[in-house]
C-alpha atoms as a PDB file:
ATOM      1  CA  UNK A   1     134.658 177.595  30.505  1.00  0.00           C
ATOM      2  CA  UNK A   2     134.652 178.640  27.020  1.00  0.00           C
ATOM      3  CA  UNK A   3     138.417 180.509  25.726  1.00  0.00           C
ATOM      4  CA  UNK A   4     136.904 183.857  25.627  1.00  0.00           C
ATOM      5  CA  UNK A   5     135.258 183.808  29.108  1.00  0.00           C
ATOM      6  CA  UNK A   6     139.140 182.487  30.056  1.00  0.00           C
ATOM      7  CA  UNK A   7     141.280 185.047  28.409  1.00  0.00           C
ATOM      8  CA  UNK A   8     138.154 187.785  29.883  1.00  0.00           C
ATOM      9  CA  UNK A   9     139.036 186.830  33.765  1.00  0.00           C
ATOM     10  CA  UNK A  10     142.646 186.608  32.989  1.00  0.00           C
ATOM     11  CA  UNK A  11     144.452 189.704  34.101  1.00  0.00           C
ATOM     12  CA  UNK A  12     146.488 191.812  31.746  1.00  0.00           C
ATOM     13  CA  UNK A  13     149.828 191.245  33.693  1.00  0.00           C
ATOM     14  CA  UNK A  14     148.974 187.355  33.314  1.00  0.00           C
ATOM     15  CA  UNK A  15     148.587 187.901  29.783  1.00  0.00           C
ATOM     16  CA  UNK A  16     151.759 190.254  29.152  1.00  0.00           C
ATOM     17  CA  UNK A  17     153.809 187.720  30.999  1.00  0.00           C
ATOM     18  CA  UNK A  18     152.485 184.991  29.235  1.00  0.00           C
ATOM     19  CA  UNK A  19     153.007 186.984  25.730  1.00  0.00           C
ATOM     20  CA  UNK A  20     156.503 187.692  26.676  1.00  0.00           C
ATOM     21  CA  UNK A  21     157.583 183.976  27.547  1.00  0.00           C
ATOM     22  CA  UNK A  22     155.963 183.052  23.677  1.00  0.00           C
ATOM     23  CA  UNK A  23     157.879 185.901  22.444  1.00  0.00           C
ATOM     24  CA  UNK A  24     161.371 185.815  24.283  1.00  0.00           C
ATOM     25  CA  UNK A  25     161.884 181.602  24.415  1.00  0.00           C
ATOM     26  CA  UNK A  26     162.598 181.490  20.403  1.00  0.00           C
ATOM     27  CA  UNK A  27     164.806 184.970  20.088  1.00  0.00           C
ATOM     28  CA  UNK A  28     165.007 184.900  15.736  1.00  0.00           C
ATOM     29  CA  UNK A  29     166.911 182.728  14.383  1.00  0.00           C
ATOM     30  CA  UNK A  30     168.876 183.123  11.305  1.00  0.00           C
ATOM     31  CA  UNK A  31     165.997 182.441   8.684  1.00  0.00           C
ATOM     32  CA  UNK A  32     163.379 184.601   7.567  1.00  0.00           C
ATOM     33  CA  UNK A  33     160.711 182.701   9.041  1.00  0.00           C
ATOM     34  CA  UNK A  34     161.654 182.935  12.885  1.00  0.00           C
ATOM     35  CA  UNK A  35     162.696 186.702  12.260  1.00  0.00           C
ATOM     36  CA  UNK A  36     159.123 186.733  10.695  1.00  0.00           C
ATOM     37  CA  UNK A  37     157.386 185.200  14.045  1.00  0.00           C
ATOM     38  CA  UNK A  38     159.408 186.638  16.639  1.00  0.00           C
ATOM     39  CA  UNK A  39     158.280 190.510  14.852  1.00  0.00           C
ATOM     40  CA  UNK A  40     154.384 189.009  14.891  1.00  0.00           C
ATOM     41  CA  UNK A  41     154.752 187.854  18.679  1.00  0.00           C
ATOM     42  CA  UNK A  42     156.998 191.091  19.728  1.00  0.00           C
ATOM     43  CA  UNK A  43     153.956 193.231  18.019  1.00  0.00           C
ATOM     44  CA  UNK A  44     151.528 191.200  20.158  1.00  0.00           C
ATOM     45  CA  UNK A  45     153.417 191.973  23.453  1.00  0.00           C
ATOM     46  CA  UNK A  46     153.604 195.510  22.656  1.00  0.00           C
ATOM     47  CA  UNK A  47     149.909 195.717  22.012  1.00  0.00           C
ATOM     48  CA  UNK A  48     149.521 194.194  25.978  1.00  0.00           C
ATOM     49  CA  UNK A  49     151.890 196.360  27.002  1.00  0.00           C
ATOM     50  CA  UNK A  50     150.020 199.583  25.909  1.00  0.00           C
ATOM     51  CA  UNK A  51     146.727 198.421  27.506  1.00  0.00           C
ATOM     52  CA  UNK A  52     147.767 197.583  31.417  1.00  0.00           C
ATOM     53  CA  UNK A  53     147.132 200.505  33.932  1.00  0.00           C
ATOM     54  CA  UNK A  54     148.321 201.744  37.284  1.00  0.00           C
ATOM     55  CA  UNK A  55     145.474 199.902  38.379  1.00  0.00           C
ATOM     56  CA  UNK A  56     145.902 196.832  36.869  1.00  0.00           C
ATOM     57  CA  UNK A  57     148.970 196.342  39.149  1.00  0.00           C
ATOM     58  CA  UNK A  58     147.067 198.220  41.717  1.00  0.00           C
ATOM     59  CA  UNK A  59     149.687 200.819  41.770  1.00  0.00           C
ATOM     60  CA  UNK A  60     149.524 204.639  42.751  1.00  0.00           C
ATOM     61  CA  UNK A  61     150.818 207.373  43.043  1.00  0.00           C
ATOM     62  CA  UNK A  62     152.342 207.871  46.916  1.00  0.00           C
ATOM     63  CA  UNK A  63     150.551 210.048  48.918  1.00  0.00           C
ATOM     64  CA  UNK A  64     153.162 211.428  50.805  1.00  0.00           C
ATOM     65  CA  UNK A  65     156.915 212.214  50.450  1.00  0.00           C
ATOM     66  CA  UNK A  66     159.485 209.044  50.875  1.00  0.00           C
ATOM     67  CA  UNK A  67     161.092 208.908  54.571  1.00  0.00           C
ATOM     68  CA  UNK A  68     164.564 210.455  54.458  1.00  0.00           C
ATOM     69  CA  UNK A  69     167.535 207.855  53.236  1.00  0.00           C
ATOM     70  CA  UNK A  70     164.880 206.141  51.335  1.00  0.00           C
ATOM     71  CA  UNK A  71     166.327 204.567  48.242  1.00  0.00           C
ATOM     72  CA  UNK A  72     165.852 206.793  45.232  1.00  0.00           C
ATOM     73  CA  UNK A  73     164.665 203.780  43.314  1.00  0.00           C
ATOM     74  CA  UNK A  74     163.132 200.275  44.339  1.00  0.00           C
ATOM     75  CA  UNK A  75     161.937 197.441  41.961  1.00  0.00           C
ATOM     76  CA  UNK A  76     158.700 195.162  42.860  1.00  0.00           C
ATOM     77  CA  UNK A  77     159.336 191.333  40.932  1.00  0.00           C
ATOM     78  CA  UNK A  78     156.311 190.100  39.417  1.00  0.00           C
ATOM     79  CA  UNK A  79     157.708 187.093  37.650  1.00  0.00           C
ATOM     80  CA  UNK A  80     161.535 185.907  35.804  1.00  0.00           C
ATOM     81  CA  UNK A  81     162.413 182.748  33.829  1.00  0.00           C
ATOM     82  CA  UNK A  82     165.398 182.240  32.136  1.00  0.00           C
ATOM     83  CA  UNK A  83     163.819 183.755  28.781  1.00  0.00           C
ATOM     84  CA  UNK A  84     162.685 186.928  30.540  1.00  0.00           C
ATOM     85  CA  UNK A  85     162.375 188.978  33.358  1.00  0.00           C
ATOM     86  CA  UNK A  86     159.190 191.389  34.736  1.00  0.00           C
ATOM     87  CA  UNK A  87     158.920 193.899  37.511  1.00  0.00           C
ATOM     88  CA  UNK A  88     157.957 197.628  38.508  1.00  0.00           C
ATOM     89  CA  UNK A  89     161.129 200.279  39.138  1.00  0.00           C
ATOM     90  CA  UNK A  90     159.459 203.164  41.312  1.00  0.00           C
ATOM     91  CA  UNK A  91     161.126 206.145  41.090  1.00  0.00           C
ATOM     92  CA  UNK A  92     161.258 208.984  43.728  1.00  0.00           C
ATOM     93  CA  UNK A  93     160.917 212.763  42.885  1.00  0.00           C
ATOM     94  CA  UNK A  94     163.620 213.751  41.180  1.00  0.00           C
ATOM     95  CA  UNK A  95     165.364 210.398  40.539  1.00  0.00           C
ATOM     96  CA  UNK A  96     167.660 209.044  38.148  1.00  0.00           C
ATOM     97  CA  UNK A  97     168.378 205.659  36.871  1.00  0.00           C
ATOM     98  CA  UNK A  98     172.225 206.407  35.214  1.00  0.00           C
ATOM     99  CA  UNK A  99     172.869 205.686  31.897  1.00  0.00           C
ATOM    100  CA  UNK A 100     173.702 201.640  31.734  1.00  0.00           C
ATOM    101  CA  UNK A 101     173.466 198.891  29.016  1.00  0.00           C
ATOM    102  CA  UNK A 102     171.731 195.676  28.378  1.00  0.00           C
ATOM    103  CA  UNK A 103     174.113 193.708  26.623  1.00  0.00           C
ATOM    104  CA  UNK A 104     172.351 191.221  23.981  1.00  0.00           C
ATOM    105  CA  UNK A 105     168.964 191.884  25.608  1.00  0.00           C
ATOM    106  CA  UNK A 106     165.800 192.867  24.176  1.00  0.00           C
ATOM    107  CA  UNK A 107     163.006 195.355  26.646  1.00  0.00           C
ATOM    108  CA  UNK A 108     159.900 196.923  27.032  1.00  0.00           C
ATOM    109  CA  UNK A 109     158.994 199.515  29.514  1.00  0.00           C
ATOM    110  CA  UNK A 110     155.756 201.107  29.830  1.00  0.00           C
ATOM    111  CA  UNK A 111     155.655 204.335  31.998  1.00  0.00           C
ATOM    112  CA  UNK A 112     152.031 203.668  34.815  1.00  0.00           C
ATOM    113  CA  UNK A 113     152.331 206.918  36.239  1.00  0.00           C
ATOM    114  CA  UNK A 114     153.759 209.947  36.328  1.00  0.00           C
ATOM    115  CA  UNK A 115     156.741 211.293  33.834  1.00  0.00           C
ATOM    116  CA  UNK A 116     159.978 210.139  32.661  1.00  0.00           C
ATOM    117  CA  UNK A 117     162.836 211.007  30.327  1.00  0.00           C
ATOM    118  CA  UNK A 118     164.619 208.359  28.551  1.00  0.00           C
ATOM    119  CA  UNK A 119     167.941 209.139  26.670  1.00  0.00           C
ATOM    120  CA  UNK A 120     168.890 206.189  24.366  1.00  0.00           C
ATOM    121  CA  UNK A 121     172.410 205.517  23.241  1.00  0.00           C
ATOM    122  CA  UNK A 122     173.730 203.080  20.406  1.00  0.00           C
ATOM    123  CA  UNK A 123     176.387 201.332  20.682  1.00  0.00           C
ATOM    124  CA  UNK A 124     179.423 201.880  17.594  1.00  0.00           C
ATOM    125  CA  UNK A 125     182.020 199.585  16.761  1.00  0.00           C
ATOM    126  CA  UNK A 126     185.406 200.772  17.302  1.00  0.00           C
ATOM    127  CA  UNK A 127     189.061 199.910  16.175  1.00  0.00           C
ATOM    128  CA  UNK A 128     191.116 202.518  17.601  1.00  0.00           C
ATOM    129  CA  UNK A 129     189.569 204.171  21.084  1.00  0.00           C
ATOM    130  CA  UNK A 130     191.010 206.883  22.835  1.00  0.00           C
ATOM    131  CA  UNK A 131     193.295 206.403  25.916  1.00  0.00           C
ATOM    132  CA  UNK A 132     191.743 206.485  29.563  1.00  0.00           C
ATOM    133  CA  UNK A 133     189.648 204.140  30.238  1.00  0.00           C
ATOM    134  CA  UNK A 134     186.525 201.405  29.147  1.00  0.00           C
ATOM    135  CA  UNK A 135     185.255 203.757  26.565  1.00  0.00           C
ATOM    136  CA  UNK A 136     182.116 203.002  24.114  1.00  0.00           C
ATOM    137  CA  UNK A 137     181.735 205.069  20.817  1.00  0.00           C
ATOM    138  CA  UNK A 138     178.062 205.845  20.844  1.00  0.00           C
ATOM    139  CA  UNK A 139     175.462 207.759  18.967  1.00  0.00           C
ATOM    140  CA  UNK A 140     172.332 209.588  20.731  1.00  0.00           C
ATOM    141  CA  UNK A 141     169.690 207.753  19.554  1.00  0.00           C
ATOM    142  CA  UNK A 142     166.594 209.353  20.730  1.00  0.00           C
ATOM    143  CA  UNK A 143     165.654 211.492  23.766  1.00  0.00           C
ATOM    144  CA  UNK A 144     161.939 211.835  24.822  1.00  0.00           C
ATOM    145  CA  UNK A 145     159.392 212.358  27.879  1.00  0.00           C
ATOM    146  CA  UNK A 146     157.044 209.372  28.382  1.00  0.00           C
ATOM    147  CA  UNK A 147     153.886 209.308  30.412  1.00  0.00           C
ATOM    148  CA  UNK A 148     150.640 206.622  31.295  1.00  0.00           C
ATOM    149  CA  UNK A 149     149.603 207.920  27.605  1.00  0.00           C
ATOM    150  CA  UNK A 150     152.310 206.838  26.041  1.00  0.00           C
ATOM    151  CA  UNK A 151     153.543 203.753  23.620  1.00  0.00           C
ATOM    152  CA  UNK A 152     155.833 201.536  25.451  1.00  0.00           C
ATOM    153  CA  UNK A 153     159.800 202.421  25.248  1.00  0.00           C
ATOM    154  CA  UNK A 154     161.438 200.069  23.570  1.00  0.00           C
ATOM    155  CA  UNK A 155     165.150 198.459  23.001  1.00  0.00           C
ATOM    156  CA  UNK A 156     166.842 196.230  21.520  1.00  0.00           C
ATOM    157  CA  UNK A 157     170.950 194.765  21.508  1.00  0.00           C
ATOM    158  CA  UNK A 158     171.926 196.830  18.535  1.00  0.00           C
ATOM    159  CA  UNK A 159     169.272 199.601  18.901  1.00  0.00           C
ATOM    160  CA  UNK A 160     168.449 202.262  21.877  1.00  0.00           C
ATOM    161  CA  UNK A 161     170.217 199.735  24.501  1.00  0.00           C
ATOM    162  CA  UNK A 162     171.690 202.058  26.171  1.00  0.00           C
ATOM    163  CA  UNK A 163     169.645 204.352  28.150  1.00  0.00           C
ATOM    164  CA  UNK A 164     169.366 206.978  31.129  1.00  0.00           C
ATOM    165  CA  UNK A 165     165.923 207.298  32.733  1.00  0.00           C
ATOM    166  CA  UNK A 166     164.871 210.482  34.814  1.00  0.00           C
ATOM    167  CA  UNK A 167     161.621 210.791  37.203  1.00  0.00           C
ATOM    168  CA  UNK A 168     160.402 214.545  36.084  1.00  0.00           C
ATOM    169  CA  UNK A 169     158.339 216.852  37.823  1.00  0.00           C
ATOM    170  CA  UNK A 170     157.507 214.157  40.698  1.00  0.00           C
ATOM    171  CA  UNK A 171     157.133 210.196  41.471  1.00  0.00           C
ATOM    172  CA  UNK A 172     157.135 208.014  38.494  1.00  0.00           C
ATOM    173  CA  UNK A 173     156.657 203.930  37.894  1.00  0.00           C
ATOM    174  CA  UNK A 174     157.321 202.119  34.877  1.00  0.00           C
ATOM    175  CA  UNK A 175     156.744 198.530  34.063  1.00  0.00           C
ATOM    176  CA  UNK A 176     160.037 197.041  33.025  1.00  0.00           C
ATOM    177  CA  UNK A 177     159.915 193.616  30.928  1.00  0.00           C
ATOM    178  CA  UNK A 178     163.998 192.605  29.863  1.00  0.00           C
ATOM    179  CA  UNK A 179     165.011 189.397  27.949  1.00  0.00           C
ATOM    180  CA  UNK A 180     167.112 187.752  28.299  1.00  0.00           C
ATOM    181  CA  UNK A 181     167.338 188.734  32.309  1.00  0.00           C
ATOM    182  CA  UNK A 182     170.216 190.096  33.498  1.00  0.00           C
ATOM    183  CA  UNK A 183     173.178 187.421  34.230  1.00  0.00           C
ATOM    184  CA  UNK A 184     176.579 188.119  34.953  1.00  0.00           C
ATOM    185  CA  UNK A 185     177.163 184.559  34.115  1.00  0.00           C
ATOM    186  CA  UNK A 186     176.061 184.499  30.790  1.00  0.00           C
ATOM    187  CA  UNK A 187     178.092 187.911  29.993  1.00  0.00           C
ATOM    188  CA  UNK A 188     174.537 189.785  30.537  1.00  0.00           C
ATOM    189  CA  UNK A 189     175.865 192.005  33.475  1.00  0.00           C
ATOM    190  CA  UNK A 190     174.439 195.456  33.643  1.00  0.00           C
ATOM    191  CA  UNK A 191     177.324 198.131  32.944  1.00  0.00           C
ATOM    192  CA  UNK A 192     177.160 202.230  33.977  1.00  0.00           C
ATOM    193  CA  UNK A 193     178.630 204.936  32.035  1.00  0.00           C
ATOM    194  CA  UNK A 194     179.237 208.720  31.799  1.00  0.00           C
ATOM    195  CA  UNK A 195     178.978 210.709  28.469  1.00  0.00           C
ATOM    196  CA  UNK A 196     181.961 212.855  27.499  1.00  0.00           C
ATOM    197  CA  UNK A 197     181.325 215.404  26.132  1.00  0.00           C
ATOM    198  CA  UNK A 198     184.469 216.343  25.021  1.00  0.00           C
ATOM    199  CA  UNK A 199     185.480 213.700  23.262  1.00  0.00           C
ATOM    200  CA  UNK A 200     183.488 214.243  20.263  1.00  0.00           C
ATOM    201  CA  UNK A 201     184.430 212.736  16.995  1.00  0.00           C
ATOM    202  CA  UNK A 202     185.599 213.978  13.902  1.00  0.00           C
ATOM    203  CA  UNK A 203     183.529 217.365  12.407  1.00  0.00           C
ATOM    204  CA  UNK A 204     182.082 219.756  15.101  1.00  0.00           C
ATOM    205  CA  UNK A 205     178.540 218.345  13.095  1.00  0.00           C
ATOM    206  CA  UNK A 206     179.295 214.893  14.241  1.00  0.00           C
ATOM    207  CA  UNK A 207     176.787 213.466  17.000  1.00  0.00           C
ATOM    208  CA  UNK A 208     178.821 210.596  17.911  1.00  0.00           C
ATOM    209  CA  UNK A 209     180.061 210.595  21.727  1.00  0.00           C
ATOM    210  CA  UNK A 210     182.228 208.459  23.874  1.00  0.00           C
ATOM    211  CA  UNK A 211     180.656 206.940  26.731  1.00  0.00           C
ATOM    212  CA  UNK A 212     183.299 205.675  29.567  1.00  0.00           C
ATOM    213  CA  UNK A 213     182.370 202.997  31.807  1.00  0.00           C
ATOM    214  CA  UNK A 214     181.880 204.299  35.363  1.00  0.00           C
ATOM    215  CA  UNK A 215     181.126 202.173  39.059  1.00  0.00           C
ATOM    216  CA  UNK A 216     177.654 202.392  39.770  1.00  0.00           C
ATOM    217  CA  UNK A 217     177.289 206.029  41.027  1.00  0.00           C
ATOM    218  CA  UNK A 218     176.935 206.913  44.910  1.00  0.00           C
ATOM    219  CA  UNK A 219     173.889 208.668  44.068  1.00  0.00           C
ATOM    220  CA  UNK A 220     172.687 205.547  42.979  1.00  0.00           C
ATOM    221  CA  UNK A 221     171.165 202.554  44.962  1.00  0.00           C
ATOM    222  CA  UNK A 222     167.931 200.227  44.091  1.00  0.00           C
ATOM    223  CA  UNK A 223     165.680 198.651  47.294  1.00  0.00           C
ATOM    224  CA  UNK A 224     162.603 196.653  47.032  1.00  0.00           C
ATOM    225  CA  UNK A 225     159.077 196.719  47.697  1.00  0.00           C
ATOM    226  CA  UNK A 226     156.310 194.256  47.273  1.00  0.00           C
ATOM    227  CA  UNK A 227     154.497 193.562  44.779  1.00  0.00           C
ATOM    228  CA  UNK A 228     150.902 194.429  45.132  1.00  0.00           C
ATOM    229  CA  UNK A 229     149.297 192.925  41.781  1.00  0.00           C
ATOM    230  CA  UNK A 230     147.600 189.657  40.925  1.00  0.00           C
ATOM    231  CA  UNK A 231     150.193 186.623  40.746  1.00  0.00           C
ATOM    232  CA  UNK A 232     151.213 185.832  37.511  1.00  0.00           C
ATOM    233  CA  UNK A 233     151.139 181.954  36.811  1.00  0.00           C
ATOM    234  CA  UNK A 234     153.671 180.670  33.796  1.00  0.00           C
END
């Protein structure tokens, strides 16, 4: 079989997975040159990333309402190695994945259908915090609706790595890539927080915010569901 009849019956999610485990096993270096290849290979993956579809996954929409005490979120895994991680978070009507961190970890998510808002946080340093608690000196980064039309969401550790993601105006699902995965061991534990308001800093024309680390909220809880797409193979 020539390459091109390969790569043609090769699925998109094989492909994405394979693109992220290129891009995500050599994180850049300290020279120019890996910074230089890890930016061609991360461009690659975001190109895959904006092609897949609901039904590439063979996702939809559900058709009717989630029985009551359903989770509000549950995650389908598609596929994690120790350089990244890949899965589908489906949201219910109305849900809310709080605002939380992904310490040292680069992601991609890519909405598949319906709407969600993402508010992205940055992380400051600080020397002197304010008394009461695990507090984070922060400034809002972005804020924006994403749908199946959009570019892919992206973070990285010192940009947008912080973030809050709301299902609006129904169901949503979102492709979630994250690398390195999630490991407590390894100091990558996932952390949730609570903006305060008011504890802004310095002029009233400052954005900066603290953020105070919170237990993951009651509201809060994350099942699992199959996952319905073609196996990926790495």
């Amino acid at each position: 079989m020539r390459p091109r009849e390969d790569a043609m019956m090769t699925s998109i999610v094989q492909r994405i997975a394979r693109q992220a485990l290129v891009t995500f096993r050599s994180l850049p270096g300290l020279g120019a040159q890996a910074a230089k290849c890890f930016a061609e290979n991360h461009d690659k993956l975001h190109g895959l990333m904006s092609e897949v579809r609901a039904a590439d996954l063979k996702l939809a929409p559900p058709a009717a309402p989630p029985p009551r005490g359903a989770p509000p979120v549950t995650y389908m895994h598609i596929c994690e190695t120790e350089h990244f991680s890949m899965g589908v978070f489906l949201l219910k009507s109305g849900a809310c994945i709080p605002l939380h961190d992904h310490p040292g970890m680069h992601g991609l998510l890519r909405v598949m259908y319906g709407k969600v808002r993402i508010s992205c946080y940055d992380r400051l340093e600080s020397s002197s915090p304010p008394p009461g608690g695990a507090l984070r000196r922060c400034l809002p980064r972005s804020r924006g609706e994403y749908t199946q039309d959009s570019e892919p969401c992206l973070l990285a550790p010192e940009r947008d790595n912080l973030h809050q993601i709301d299902a609006v105006d129904g169901p949503a699902a979102f492709v979630d890539i994250l690398a390195p995965p999630y490991d407590p061991d390894d100091g990558r534990d996932c952390h949730y927080y609570r903006v305060l308001p008011e504890a802004e800093l310095g002029d009233p024309q400052s954005r900066e915010v603290w953020l105070m680390e919170i237990s993951q909220p009651v509201s809060f809880w994350c099942g699992t569901e199959p996952y319905p797409g073609p196996e990926v193979r790495l």
